[in-house]
Each structure stands twice: as C-alpha cells, then as structure tokens.
Protein backbone atom coordinates (compact mmCIF):
# COMPACT_ATOMS: atom_id res chain seq x y z
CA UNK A 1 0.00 0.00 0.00
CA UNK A 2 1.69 3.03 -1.35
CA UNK A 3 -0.42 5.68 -0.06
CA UNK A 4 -0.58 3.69 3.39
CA UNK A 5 3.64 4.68 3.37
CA UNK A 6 3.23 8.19 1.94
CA UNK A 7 1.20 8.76 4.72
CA UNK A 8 3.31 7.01 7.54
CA UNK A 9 6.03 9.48 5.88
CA UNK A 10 4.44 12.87 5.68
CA UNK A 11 3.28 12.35 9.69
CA UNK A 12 7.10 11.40 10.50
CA UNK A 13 8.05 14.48 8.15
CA UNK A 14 5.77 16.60 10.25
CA UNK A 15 7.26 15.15 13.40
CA UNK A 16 3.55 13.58 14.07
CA UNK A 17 4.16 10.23 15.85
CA UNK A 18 1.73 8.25 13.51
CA UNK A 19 -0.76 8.74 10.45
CA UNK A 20 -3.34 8.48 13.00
CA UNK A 21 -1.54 12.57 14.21
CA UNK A 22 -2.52 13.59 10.59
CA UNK A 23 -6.58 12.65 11.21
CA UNK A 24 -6.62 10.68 7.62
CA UNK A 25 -8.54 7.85 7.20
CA UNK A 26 -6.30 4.43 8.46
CA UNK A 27 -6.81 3.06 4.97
CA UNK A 28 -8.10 3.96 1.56
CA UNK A 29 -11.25 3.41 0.30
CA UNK A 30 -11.54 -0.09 -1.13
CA UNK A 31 -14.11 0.96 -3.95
CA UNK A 32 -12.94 1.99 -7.56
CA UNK A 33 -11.35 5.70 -7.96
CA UNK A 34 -13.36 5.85 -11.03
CA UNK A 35 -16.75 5.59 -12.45
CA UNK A 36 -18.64 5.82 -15.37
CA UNK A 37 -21.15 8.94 -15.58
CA UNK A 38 -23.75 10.43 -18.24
CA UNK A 39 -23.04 14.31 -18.75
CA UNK A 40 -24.72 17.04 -20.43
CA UNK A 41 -22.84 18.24 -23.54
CA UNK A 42 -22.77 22.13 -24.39
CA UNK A 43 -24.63 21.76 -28.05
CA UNK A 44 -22.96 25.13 -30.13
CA UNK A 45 -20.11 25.50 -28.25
CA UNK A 46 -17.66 24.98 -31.08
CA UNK A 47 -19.38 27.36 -32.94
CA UNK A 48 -19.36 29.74 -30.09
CA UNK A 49 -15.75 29.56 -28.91
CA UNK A 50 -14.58 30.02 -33.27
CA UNK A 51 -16.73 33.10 -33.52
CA UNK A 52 -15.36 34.53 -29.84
CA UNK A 53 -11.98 33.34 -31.14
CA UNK A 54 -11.94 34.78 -34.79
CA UNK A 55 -13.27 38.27 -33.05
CA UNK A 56 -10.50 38.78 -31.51
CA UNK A 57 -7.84 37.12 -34.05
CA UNK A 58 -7.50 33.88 -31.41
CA UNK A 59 -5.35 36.51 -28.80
CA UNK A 60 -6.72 36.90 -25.17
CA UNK A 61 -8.53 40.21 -24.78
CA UNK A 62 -6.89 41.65 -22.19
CA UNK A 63 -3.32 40.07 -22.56
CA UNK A 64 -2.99 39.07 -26.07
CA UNK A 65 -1.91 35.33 -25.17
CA UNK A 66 -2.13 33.48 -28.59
CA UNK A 67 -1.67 29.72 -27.09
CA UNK A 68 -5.38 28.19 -27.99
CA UNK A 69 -4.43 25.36 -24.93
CA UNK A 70 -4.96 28.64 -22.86
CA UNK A 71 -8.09 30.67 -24.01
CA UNK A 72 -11.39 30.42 -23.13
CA UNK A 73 -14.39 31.85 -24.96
CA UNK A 74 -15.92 33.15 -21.56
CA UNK A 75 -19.90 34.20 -21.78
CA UNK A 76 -20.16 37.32 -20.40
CA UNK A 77 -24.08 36.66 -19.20
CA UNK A 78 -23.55 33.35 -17.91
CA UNK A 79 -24.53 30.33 -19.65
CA UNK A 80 -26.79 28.73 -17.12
CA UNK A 81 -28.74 32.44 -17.27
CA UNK A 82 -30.03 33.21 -20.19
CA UNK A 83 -30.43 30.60 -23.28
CA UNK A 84 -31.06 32.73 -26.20
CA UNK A 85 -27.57 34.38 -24.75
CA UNK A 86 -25.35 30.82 -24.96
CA UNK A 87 -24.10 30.58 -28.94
CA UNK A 88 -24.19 34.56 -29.26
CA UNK A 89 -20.51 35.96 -30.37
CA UNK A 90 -21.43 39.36 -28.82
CA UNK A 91 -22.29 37.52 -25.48
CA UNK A 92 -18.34 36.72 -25.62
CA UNK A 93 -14.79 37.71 -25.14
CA UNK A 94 -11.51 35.65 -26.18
CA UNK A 95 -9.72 35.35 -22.48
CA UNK A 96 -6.80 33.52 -21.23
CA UNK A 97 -7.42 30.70 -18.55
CA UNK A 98 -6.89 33.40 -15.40
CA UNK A 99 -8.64 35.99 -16.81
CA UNK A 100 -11.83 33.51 -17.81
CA UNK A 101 -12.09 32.27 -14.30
CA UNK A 102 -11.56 35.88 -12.86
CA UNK A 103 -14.33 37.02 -15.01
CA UNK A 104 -16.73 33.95 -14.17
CA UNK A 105 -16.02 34.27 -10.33
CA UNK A 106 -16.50 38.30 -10.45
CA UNK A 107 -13.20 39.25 -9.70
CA UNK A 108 -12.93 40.98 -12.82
CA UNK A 109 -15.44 43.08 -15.57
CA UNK A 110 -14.95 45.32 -18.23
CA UNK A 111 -16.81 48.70 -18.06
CA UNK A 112 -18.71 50.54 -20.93
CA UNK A 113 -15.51 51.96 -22.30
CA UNK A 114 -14.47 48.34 -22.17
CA UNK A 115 -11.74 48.80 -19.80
CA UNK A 116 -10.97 46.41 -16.92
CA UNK A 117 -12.11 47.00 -13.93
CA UNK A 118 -10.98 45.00 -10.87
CA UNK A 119 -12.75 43.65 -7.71
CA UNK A 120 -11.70 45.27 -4.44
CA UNK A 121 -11.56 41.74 -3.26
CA UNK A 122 -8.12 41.15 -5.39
CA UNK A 123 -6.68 44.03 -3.58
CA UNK A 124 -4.91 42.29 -0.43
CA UNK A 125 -2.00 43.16 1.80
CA UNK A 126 1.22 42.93 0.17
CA UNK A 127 0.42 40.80 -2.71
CA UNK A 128 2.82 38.01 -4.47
CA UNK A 129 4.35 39.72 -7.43
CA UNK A 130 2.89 37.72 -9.85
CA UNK A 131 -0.96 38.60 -8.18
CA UNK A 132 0.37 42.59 -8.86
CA UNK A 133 1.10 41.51 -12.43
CA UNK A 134 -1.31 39.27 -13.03
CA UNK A 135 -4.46 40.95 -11.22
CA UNK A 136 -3.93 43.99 -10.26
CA UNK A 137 -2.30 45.86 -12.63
CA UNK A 138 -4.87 45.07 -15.40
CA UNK A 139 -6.84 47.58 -13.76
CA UNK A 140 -7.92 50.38 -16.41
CA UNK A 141 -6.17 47.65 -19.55
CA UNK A 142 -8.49 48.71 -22.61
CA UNK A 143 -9.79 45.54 -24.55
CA UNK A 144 -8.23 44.54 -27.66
CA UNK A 145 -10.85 45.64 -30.33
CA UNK A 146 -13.17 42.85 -31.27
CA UNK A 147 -13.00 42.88 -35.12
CA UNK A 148 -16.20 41.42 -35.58
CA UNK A 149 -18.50 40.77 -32.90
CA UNK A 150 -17.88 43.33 -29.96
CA UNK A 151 -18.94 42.99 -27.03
CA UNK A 152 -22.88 43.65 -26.23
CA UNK A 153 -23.04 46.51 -23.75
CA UNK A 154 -26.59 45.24 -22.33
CA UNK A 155 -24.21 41.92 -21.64
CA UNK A 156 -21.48 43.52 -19.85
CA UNK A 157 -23.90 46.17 -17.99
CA UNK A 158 -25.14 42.81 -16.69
CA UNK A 159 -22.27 41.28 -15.62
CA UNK A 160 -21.27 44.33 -13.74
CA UNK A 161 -24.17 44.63 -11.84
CA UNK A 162 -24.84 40.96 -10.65
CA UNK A 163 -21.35 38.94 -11.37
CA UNK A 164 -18.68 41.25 -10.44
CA UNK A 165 -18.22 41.16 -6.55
CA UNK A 166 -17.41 45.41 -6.60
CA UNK A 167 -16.72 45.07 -2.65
C-alpha cells in the first residue's frame, strides 16, 4: 500500500508520531477511484468559442496570449442564465485561462468603455508579485478591439451589476 507509506512518511516528516496525528482515514477506500457517468454536452459551443476566437484574431482580450491550450471563450451573461444568450458571439470575449475564471467568479469586468475593472476583493495586503502583475495591474487595460463581434453593452452592464463582486 503506497499511499498507506506516503502517509506514515508525511506524519514522520511533520514530526507527528503516527498517520493516526494527521486525522486521515487508516486506509483507503476499497471501492474503484473511477466511475462511469452520463453528462450534459454544451450543443454550439464549437461554434461559439470560433466566432469569440476569430473576433478577436484567437489573442486573449486583455493580454494578447495566442496559445489556444490557454483561451477560453468566456460568456459574459452566464450560460446557465439566459439561453437565447449561450451561442451569441457578442455575449463573448476571447480570455486567457486566469482571466476567464476571474471574469466567471467576479473578480474581474470590463466597463462601458471596455476597460478592466478589478474587484476590491483582489486588492490584499502585500500581494505576491505575480498577483500585482497578473491581477492587479490590469486595472484600467483597454480591450483589444473585437473585429467582428464586440462585445454587447446590455451583456457587460449585466455582468457588472450581478457577477462582479465590486466590494
């Protein structure tokens, strides 16, 4: 049992006396890790994420990262809201994998001058350089243009006012 071991040394690491010190279970479960389920696919998505993609020439919005294994063609009204909104291009912007989960969680939006704007809940106590970077000083970054579908203004005034997390 190789996690049994891993355990027994990660407690003597920690100077714990046993595995028991850690409060893990004594043994791992004896079921399978894995199981088969039946999921929901997103019907349109590929025809989404090419028309959020082409719009802004397959670079991130606010970065310009141009690695597809990074971007995201983030809905700005969120797909489980609104299901006329879910294969609309102007219901999207091209973002890199930080940036998509920023916007989804409301730590980030984009105003009607479509600059950033950033949620006073990024702003901590002397942050990690790469938070500054990263988060913080996107603050005020202009979009790139959209060259075909920009972004719908009804969209983002929505995601301002019940995504982003302004306090």
């Amino acid at each position: 049992m190789i996690a049994a071991e891993a355990e027994a040394a990660y407690a003597r690491r920690l100077g714990k006396e046993t595995e028991a010190d850690l409060n893990l279970p004594e043994r791992s479960p004896e079921r399978p890790t894995e199981e088969e389920r039946t999921v929901w696919a997103r019907r349109m998505q590929s025809f989404f994420r090419a028309a959020v993609a082409t719009s802004y020439e397959h670079r991130c919005a606010i970065s310009g990262v141009a690695l597809p294994e990074l971007l995201n063609a983030s809905h700005i009204v969120p797909w489980s809201v609104d299901t006329r909104r879910r294969a609309d291009p102007r219901n999207g912007i091209l973002l890199n994998t930080l940036y998509d989960r920023a916007f989804d969680r409301g730590l980030i939006t984009v105003d009607d001058s479509l600059r950033v704007r950033v949620s006073d809940r990024l702003r901590v106590d002397d942050p990690p350089p790469f938070h500054r970077r990263a988060l913080l000083d996107i603050e005020g970054a202009s979009l790139r243009p959209a060259c075909r579908f920009a972004p719908d203004p009804e969209a983002l005034a929505y995601h301002r006012e019940r995504v982003f997390l302004s306090a």
